[in-house]
C-alpha atoms as a PDB file:
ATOM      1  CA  UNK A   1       0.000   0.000   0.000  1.00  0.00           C
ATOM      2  CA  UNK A   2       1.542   3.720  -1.091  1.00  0.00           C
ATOM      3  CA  UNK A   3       2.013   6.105   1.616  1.00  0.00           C
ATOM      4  CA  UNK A   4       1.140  10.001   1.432  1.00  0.00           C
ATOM      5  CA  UNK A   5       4.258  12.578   1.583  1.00  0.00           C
ATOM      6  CA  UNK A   6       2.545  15.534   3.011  1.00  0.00           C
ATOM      7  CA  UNK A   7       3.987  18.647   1.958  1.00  0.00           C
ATOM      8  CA  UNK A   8       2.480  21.288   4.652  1.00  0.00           C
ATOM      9  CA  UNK A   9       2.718  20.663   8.564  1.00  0.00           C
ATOM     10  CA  UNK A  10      -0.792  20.651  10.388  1.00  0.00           C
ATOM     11  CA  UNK A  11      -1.151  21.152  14.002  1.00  0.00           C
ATOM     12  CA  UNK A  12      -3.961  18.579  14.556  1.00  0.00           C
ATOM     13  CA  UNK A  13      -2.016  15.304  13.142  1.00  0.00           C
ATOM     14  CA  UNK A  14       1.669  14.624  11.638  1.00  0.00           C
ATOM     15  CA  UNK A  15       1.952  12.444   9.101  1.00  0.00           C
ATOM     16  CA  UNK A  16       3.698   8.765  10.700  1.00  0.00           C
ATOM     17  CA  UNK A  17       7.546   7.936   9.755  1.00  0.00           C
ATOM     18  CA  UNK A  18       7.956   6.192   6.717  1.00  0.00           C
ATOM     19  CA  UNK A  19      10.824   4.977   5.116  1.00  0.00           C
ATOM     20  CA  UNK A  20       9.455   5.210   1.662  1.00  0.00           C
ATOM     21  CA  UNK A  21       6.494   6.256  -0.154  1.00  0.00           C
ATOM     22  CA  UNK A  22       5.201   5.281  -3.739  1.00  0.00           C
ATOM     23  CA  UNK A  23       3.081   8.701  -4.085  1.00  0.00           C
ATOM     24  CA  UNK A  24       3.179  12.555  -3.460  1.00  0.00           C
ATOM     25  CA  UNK A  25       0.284  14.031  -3.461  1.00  0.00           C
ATOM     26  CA  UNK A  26      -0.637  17.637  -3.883  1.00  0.00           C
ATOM     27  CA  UNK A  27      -1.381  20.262  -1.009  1.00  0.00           C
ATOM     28  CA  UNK A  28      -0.781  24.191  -0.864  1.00  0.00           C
ATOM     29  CA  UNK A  29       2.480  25.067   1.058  1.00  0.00           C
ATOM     30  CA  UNK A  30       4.561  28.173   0.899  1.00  0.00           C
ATOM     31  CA  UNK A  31       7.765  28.075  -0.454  1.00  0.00           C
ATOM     32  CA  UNK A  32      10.787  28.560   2.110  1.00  0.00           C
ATOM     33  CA  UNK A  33      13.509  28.437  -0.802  1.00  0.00           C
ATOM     34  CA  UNK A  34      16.138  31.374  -0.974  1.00  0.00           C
ATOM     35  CA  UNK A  35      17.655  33.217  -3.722  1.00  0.00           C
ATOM     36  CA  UNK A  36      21.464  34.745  -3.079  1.00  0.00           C
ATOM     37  CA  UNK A  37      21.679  39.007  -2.083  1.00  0.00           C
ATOM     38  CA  UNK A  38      23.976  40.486  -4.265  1.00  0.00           C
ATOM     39  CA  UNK A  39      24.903  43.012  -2.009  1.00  0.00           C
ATOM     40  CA  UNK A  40      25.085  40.921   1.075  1.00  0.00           C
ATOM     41  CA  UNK A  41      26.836  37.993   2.055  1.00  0.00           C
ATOM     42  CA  UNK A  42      24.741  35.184   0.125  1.00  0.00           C
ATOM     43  CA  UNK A  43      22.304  32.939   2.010  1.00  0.00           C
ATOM     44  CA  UNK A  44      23.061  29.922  -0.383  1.00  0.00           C
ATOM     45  CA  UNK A  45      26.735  30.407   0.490  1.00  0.00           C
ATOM     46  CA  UNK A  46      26.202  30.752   3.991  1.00  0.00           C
ATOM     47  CA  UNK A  47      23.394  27.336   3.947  1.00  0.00           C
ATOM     48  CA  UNK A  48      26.388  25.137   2.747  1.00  0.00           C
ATOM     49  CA  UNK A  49      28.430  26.427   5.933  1.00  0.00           C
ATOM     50  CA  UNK A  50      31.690  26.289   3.269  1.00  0.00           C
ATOM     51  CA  UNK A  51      32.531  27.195  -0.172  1.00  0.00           C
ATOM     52  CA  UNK A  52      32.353  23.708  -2.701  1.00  0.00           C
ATOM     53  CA  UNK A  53      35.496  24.521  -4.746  1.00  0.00           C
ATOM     54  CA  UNK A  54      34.209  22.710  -8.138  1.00  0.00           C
ATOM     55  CA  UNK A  55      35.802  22.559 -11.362  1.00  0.00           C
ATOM     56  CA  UNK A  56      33.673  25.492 -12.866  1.00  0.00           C
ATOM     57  CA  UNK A  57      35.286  27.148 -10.044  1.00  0.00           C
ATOM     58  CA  UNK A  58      38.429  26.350 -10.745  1.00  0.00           C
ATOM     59  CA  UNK A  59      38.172  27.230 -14.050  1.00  0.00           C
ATOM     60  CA  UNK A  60      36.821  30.874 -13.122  1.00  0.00           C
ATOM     61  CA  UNK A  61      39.989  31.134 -10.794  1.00  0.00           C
ATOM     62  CA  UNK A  62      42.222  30.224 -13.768  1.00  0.00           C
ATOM     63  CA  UNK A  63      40.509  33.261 -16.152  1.00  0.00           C
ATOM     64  CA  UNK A  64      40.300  35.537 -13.633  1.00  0.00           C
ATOM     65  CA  UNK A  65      44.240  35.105 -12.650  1.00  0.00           C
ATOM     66  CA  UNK A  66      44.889  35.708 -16.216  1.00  0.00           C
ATOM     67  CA  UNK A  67      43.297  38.579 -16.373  1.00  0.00           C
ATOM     68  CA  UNK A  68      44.639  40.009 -13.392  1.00  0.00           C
ATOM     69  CA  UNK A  69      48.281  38.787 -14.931  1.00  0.00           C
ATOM     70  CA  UNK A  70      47.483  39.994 -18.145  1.00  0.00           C
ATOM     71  CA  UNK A  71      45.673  43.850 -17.515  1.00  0.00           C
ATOM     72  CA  UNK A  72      43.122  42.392 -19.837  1.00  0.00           C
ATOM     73  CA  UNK A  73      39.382  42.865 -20.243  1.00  0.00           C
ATOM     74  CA  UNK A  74      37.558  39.665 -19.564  1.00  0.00           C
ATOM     75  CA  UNK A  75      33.858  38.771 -20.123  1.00  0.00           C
ATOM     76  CA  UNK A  76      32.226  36.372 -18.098  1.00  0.00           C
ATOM     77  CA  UNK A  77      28.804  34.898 -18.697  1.00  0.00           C
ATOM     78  CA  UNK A  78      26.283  32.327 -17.809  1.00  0.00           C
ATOM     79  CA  UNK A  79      22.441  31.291 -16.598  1.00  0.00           C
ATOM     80  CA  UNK A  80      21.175  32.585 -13.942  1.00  0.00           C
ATOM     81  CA  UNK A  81      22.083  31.008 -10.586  1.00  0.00           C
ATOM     82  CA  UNK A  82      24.598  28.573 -11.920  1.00  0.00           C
ATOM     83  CA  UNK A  83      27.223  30.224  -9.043  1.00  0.00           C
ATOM     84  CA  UNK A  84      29.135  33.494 -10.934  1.00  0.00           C
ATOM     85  CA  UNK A  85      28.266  35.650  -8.306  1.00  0.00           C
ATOM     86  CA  UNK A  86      29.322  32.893  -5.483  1.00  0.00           C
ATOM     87  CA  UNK A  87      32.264  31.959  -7.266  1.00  0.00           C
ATOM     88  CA  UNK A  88      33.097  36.079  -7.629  1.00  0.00           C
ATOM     89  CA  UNK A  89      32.646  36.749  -4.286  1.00  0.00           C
ATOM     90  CA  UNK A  90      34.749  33.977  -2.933  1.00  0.00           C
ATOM     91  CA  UNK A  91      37.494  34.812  -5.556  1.00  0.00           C
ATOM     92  CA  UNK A  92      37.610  38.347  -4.412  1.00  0.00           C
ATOM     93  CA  UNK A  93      37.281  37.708  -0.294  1.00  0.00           C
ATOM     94  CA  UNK A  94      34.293  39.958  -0.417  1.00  0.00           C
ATOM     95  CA  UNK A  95      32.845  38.783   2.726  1.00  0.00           C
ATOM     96  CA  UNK A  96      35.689  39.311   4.601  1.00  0.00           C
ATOM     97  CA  UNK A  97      36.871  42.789   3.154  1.00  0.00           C
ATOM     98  CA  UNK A  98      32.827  43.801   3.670  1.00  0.00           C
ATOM     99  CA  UNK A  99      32.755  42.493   6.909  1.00  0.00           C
ATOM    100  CA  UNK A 100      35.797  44.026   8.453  1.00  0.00           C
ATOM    101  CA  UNK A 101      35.197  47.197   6.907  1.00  0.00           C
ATOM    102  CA  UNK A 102      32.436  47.628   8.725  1.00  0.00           C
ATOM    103  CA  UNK A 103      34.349  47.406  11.685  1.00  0.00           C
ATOM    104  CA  UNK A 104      35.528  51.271  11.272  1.00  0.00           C
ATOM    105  CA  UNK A 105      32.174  52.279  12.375  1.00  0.00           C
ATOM    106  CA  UNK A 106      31.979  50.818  15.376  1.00  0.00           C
ATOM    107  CA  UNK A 107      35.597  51.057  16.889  1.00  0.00           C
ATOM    108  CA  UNK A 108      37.626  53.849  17.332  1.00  0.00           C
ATOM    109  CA  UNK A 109      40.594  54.732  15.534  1.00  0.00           C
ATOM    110  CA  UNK A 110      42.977  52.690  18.080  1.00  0.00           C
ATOM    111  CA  UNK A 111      40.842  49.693  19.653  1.00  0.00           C
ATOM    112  CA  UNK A 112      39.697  47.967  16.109  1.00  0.00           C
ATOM    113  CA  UNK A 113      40.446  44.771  16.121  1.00  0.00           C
ATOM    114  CA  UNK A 114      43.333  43.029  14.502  1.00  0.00           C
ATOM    115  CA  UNK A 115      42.653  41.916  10.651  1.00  0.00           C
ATOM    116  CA  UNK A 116      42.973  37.924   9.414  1.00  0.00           C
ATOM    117  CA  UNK A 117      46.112  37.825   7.958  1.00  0.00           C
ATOM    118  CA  UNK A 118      44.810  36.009   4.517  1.00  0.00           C
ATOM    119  CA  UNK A 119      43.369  39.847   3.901  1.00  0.00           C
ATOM    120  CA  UNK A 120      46.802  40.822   3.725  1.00  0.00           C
ATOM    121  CA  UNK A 121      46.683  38.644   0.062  1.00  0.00           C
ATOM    122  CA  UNK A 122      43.478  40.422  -0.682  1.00  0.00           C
ATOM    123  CA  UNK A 123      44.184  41.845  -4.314  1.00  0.00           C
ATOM    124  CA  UNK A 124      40.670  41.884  -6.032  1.00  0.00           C
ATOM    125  CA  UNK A 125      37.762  44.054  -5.817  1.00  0.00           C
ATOM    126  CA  UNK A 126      34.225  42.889  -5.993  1.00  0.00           C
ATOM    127  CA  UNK A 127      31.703  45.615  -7.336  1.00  0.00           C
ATOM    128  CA  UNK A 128      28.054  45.243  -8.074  1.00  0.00           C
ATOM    129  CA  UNK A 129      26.588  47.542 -10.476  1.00  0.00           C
ATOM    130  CA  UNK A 130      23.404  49.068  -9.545  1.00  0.00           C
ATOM    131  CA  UNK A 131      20.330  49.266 -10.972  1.00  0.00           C
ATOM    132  CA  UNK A 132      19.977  52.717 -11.179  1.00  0.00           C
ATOM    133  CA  UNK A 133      23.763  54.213 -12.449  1.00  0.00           C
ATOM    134  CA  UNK A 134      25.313  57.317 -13.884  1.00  0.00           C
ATOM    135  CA  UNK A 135      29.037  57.399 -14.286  1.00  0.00           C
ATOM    136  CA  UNK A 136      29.063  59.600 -11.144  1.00  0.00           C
ATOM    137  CA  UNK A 137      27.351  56.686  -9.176  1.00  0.00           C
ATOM    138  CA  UNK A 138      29.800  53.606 -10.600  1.00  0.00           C
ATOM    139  CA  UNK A 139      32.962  56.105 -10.120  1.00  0.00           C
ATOM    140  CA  UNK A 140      31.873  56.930  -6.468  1.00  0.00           C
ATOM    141  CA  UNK A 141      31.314  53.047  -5.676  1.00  0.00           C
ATOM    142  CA  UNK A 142      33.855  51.868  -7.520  1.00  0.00           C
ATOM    143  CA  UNK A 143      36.147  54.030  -5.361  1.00  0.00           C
ATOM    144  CA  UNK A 144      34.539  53.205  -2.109  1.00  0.00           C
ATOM    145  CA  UNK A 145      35.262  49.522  -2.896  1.00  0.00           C
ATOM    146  CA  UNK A 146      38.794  49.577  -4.178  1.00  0.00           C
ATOM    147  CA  UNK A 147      39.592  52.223  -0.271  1.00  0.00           C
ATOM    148  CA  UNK A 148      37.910  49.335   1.527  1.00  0.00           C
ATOM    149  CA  UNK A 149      40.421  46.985  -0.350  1.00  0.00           C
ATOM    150  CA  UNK A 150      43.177  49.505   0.360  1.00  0.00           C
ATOM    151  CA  UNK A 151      42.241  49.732   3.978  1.00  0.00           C
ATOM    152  CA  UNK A 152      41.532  46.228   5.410  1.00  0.00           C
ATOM    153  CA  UNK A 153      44.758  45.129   3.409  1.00  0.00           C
ATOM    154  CA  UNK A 154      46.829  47.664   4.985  1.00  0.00           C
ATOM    155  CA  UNK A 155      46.125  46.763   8.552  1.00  0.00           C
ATOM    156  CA  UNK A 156      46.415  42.950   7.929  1.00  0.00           C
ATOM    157  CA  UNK A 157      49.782  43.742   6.621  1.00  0.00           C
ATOM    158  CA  UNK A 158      50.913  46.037   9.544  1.00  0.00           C
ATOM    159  CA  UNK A 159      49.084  43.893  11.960  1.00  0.00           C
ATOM    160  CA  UNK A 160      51.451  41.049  11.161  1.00  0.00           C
ATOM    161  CA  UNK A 161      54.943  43.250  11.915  1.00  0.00           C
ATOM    162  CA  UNK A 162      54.964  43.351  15.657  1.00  0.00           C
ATOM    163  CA  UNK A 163      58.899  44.363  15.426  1.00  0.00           C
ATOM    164  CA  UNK A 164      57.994  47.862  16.044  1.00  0.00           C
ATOM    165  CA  UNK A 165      55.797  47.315  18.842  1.00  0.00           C
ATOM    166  CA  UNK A 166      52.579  47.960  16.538  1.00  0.00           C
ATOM    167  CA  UNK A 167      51.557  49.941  13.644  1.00  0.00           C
ATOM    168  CA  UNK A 168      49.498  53.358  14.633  1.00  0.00           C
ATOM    169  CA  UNK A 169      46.195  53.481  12.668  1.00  0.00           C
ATOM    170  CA  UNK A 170      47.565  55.954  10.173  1.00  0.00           C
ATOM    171  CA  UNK A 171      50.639  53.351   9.267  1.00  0.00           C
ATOM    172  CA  UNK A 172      47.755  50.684   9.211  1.00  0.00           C
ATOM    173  CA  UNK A 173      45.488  52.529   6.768  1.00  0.00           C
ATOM    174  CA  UNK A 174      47.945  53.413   4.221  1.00  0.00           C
ATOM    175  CA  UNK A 175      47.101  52.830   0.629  1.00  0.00           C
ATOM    176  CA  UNK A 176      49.654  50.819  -1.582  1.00  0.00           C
ATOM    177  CA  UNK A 177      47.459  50.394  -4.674  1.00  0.00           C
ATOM    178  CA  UNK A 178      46.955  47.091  -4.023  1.00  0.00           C
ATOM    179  CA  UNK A 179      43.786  46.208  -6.507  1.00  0.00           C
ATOM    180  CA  UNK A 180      45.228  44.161  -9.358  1.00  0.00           C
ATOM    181  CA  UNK A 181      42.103  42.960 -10.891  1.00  0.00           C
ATOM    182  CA  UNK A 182      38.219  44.553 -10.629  1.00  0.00           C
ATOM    183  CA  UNK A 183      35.326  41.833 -10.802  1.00  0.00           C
ATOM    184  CA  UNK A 184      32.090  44.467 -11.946  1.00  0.00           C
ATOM    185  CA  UNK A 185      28.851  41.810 -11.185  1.00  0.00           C
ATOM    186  CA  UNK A 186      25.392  42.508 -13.200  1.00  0.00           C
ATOM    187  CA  UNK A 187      27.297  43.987 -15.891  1.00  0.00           C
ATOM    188  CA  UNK A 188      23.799  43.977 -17.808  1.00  0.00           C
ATOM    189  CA  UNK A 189      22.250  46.813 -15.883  1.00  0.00           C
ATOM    190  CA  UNK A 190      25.411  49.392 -17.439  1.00  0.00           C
ATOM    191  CA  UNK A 191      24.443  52.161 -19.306  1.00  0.00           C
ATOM    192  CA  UNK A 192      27.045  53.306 -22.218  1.00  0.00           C
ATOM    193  CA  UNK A 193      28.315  56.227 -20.212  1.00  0.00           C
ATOM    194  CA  UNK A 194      28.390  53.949 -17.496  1.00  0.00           C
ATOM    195  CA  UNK A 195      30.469  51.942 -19.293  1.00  0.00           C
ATOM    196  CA  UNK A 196      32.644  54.460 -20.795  1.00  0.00           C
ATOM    197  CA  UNK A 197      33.461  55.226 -17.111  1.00  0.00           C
ATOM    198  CA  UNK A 198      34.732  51.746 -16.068  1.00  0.00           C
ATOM    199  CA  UNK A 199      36.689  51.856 -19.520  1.00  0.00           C
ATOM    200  CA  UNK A 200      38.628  55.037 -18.503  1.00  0.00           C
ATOM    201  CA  UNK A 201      39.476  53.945 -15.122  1.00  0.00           C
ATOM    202  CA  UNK A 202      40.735  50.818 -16.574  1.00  0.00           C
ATOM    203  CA  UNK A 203      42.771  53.008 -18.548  1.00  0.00           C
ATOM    204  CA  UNK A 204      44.160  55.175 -15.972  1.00  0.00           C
ATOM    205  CA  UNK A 205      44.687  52.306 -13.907  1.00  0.00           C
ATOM    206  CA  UNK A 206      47.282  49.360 -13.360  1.00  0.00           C
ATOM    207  CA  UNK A 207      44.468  46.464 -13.250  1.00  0.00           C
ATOM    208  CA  UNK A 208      42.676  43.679 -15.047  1.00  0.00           C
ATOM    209  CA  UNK A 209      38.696  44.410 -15.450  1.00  0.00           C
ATOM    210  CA  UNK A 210      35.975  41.415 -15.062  1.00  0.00           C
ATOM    211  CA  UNK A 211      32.276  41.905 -16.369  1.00  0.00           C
ATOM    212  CA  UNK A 212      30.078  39.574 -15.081  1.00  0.00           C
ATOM    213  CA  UNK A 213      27.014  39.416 -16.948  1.00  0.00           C
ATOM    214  CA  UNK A 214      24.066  37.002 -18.318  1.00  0.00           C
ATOM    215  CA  UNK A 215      24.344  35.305 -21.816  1.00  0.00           C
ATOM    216  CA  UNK A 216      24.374  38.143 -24.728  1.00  0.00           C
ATOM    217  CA  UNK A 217      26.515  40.166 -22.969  1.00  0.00           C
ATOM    218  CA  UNK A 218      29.193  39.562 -25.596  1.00  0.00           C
ATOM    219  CA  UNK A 219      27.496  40.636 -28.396  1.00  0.00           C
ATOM    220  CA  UNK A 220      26.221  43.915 -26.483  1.00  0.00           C
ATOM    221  CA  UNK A 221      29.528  44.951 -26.137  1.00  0.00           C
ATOM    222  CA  UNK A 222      30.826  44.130 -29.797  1.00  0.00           C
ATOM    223  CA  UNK A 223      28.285  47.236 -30.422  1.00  0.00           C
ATOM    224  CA  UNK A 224      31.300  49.595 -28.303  1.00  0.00           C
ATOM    225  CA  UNK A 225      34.287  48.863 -30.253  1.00  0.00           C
ATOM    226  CA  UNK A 226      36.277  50.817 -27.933  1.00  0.00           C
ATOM    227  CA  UNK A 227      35.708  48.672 -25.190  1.00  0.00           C
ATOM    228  CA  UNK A 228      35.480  45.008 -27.186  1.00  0.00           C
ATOM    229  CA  UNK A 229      39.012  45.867 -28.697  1.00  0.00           C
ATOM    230  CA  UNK A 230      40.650  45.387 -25.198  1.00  0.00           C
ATOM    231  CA  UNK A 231      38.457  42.307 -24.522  1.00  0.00           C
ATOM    232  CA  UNK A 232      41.444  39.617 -24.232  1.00  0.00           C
ATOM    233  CA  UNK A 233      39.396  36.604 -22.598  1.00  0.00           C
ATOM    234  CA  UNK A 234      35.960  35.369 -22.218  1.00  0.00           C
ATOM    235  CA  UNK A 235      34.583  32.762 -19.757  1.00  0.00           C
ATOM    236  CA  UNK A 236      31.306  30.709 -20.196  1.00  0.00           C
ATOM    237  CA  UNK A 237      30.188  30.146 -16.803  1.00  0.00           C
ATOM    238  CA  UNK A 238      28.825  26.239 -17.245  1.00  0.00           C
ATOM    239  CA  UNK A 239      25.821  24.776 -15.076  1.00  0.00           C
ATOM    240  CA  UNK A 240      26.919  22.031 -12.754  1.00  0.00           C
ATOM    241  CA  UNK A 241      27.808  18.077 -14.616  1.00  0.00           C
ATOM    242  CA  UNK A 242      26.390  14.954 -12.994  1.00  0.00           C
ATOM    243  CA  UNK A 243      29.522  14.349 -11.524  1.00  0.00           C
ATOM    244  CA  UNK A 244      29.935  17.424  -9.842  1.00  0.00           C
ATOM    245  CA  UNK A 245      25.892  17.286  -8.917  1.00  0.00           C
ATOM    246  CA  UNK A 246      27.416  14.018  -7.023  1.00  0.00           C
ATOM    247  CA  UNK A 247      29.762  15.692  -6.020  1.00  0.00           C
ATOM    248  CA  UNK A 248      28.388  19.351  -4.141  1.00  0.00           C
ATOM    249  CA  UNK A 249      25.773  16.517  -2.492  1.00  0.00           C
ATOM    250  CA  UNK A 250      28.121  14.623  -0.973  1.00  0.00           C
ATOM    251  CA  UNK A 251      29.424  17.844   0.657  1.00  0.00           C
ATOM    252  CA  UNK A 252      26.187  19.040   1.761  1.00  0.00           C
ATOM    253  CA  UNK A 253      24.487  16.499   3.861  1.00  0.00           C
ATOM    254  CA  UNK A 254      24.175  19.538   6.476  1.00  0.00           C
ATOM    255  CA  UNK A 255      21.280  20.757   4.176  1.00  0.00           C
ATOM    256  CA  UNK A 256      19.083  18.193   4.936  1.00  0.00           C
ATOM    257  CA  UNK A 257      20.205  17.243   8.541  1.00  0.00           C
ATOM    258  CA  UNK A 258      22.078  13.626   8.291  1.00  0.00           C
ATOM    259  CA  UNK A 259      25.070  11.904   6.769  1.00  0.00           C
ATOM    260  CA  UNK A 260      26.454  11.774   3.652  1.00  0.00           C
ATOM    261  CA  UNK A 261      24.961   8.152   3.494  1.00  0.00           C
ATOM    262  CA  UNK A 262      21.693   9.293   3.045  1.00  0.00           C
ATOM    263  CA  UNK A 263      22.685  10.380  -0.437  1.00  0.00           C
ATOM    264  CA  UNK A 264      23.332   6.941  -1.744  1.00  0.00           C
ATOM    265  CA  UNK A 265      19.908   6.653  -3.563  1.00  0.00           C
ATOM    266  CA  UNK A 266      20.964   7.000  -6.700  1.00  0.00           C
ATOM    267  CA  UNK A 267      17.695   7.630  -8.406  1.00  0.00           C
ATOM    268  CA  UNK A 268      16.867  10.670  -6.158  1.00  0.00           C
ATOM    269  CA  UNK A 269      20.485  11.714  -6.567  1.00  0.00           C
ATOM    270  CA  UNK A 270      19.173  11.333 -10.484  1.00  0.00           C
ATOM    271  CA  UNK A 271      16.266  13.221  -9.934  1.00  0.00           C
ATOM    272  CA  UNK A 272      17.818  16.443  -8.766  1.00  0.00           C
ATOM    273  CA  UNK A 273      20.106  16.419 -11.514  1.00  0.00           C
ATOM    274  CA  UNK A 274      16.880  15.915 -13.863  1.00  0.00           C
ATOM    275  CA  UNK A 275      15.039  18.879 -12.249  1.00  0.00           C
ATOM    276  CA  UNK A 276      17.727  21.439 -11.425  1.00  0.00           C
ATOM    277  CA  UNK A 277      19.863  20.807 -14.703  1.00  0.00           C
ATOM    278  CA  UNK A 278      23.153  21.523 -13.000  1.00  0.00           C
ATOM    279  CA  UNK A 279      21.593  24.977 -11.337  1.00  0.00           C
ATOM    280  CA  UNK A 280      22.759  25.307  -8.441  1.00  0.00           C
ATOM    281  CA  UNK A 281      20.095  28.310  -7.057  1.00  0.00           C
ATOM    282  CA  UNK A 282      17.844  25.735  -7.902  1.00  0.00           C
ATOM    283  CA  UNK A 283      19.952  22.683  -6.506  1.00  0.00           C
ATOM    284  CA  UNK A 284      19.719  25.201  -2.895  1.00  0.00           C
ATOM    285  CA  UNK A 285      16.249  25.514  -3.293  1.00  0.00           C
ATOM    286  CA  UNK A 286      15.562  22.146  -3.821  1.00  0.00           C
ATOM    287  CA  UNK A 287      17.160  20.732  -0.880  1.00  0.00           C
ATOM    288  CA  UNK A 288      15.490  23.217   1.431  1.00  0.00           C
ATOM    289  CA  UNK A 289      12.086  22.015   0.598  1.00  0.00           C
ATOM    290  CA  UNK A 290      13.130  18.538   0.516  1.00  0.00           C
ATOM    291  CA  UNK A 291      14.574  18.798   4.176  1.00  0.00           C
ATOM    292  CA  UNK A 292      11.504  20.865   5.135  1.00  0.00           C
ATOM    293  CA  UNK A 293       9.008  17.926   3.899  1.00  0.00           C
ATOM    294  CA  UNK A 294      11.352  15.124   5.396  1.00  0.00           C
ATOM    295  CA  UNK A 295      11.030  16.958   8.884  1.00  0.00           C
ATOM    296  CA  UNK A 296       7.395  17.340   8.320  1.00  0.00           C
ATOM    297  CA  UNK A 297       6.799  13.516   7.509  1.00  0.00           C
ATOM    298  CA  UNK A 298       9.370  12.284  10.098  1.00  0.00           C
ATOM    299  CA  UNK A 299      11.296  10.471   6.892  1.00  0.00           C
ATOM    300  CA  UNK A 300      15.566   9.715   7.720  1.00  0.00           C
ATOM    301  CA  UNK A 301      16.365   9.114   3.965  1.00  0.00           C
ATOM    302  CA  UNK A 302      15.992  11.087   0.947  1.00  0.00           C
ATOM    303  CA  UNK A 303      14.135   9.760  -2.063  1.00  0.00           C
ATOM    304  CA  UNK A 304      13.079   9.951  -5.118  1.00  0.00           C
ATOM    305  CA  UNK A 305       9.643  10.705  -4.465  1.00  0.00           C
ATOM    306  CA  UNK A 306       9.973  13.319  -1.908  1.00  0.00           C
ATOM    307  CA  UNK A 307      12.509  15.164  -4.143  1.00  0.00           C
ATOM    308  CA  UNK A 308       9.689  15.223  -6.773  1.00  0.00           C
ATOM    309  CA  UNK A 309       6.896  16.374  -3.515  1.00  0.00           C
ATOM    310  CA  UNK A 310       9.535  19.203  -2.954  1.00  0.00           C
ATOM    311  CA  UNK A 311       9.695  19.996  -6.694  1.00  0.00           C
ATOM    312  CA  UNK A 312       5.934  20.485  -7.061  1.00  0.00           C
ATOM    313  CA  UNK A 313       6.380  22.843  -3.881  1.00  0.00           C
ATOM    314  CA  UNK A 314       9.155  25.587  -6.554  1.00  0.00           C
ATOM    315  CA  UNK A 315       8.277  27.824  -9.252  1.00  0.00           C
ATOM    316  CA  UNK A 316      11.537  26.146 -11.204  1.00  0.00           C
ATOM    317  CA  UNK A 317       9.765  26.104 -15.044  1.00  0.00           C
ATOM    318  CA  UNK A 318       9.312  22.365 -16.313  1.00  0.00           C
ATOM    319  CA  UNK A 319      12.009  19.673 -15.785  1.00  0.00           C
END
């Protein structure tokens, strides 16, 4: 006999543990899934409690190092939630040049705190465009990110010579022009003159320039030749393989609240594959419904059939 997966909690019954189930039925139920901030640290980052370094990953790492070796323009594009924004941010240290920045605001000049020393290595910037910009708007952030850079690396550095007793907040804060390489995210929403901005700073400056933008973006910018003609590289940000599907779920058993051995259902492990395509957004999403309808039904392993309850729980398009 098939059992129920019931996709909403009620407060007059819970559904019975079941080990498997043959059917999901349909019920309304709000979705809890979670889309990344751009702005602030990411909540799908932060769910998987570490970075997955994948090979699409390392192959962003790879072609933004040659950019930053190089000077060159590079153009990196891709879906929609397939990770360029993760893998930017992670490549940059955004999170922990953002977060320590902050720090200035609530300490005074001589009781902040000491700096990690890996921000001391810091040599990237990470800049999202907004949606509303004029060249005076990207100029004035793109300055306010590159200081923070400037800042938090100088008193990591100083913060690791103790020979003089300690650095005094002035020697801490002192700029060194330390940005090699500029990572601009939603590259889409720029304007021409917005873009003619970001091209004369890359001028006047001594660093490699990243726009991070959807698919099309290339051919936009063939319209500017001044711009395309110092284009040296362009990425294609790839969705996820099966293998590396296998691979981010074996390193994320946290998600759904038990071991990595719970993963070893192969056709579920199929499933998500089938309905996220190698999206990770979607992957994220998925597994927080499927965790929330496992705690609901009282189930210990993940299956095919509640992956497909959690999918009909997502506005994801058809799989």
């Amino acid at each position: 006999m098939s059992a129920t997966i019931e996709k909403s909690s009620s407060p007059e019954r819970k559904s019975p543990e079941r080990k498997s189930s043959k059917r999901a039925t349909s019920s309304g139920a709000t979705s809890s899934g979670a889309t990344s901030s751009r702005d602030a640290p990411s909540k799908e980052a932060s769910s998987a409690g570490s970075f997955i370094l994948t090979k699409e990953y390392h192959r962003f790492e790879e072609f933004c190092e040659a950019c930053r070796r190089e000077r060159y323009i590079g153009l990196c594009y891709g879906p929609a939630g397939v990770g360029k924004t993760l893998a930017a941010r992670h490549y940059s240290k955004r999170d922990l040049i953002e977060r320590h920045a902050n720090d200035r605001f609530h300490y005074s000049r001589d009781s902040m705190p000491p700096v990690p020393p890996e921000a001391a290595d810091c040599h990237t910037v990470f800049y999202t465009a907004p949606v509303a910009n004029t060249p005076r708007v990207v100029k004035e952030g793109l300055y306010d990110t590159r200081m923070a850079l400037e800042r938090i690396g100088g008193l990591a550095e100083a913060d690791q010579k103790k020979s003089d007793g300690g650095a005094s907040f002035a020697n801490r804060c002192k700029l060194a022009n330390r940005c090699k390489l500029v990572l601009v995210d939603e590259a889409d929403r720029l304007k021409t003159p917005s873009l003619e901005e970001i091209r004369d700073q890359y001028d006047k400056g001594d660093f490699g320039l990243v726009l991070i933008g959807m698919p099309g973006i290339e051919k936009r910018l063939s319209r500017y030749p001044q711009l395309y003609s110092r284009v040296g590289f362009a990425h294609a940000f790839r969705p996820l393989s099966v293998e590396e599907m296998k691979f981010v779920l074996a390193r994320r058993p946290e998600a759904l609240g038990h071991g990595a051995e719970d993963f070893a259902d192969v056709e579920a492990t199929a499933t998500i594959a089938r309905i996220t395509g190698g999206n990770f957004r979607l992957l994220d999403r998925l597994l927080r419904q499927a965790k929330r309808i496992m705690e609901i039904n009282r189930l210990k392993h993940l299956t095919r059939e509640v992956v497909e309850a959690a999918r009909e729980c997502l506005v994801i398009g058809p799989s």
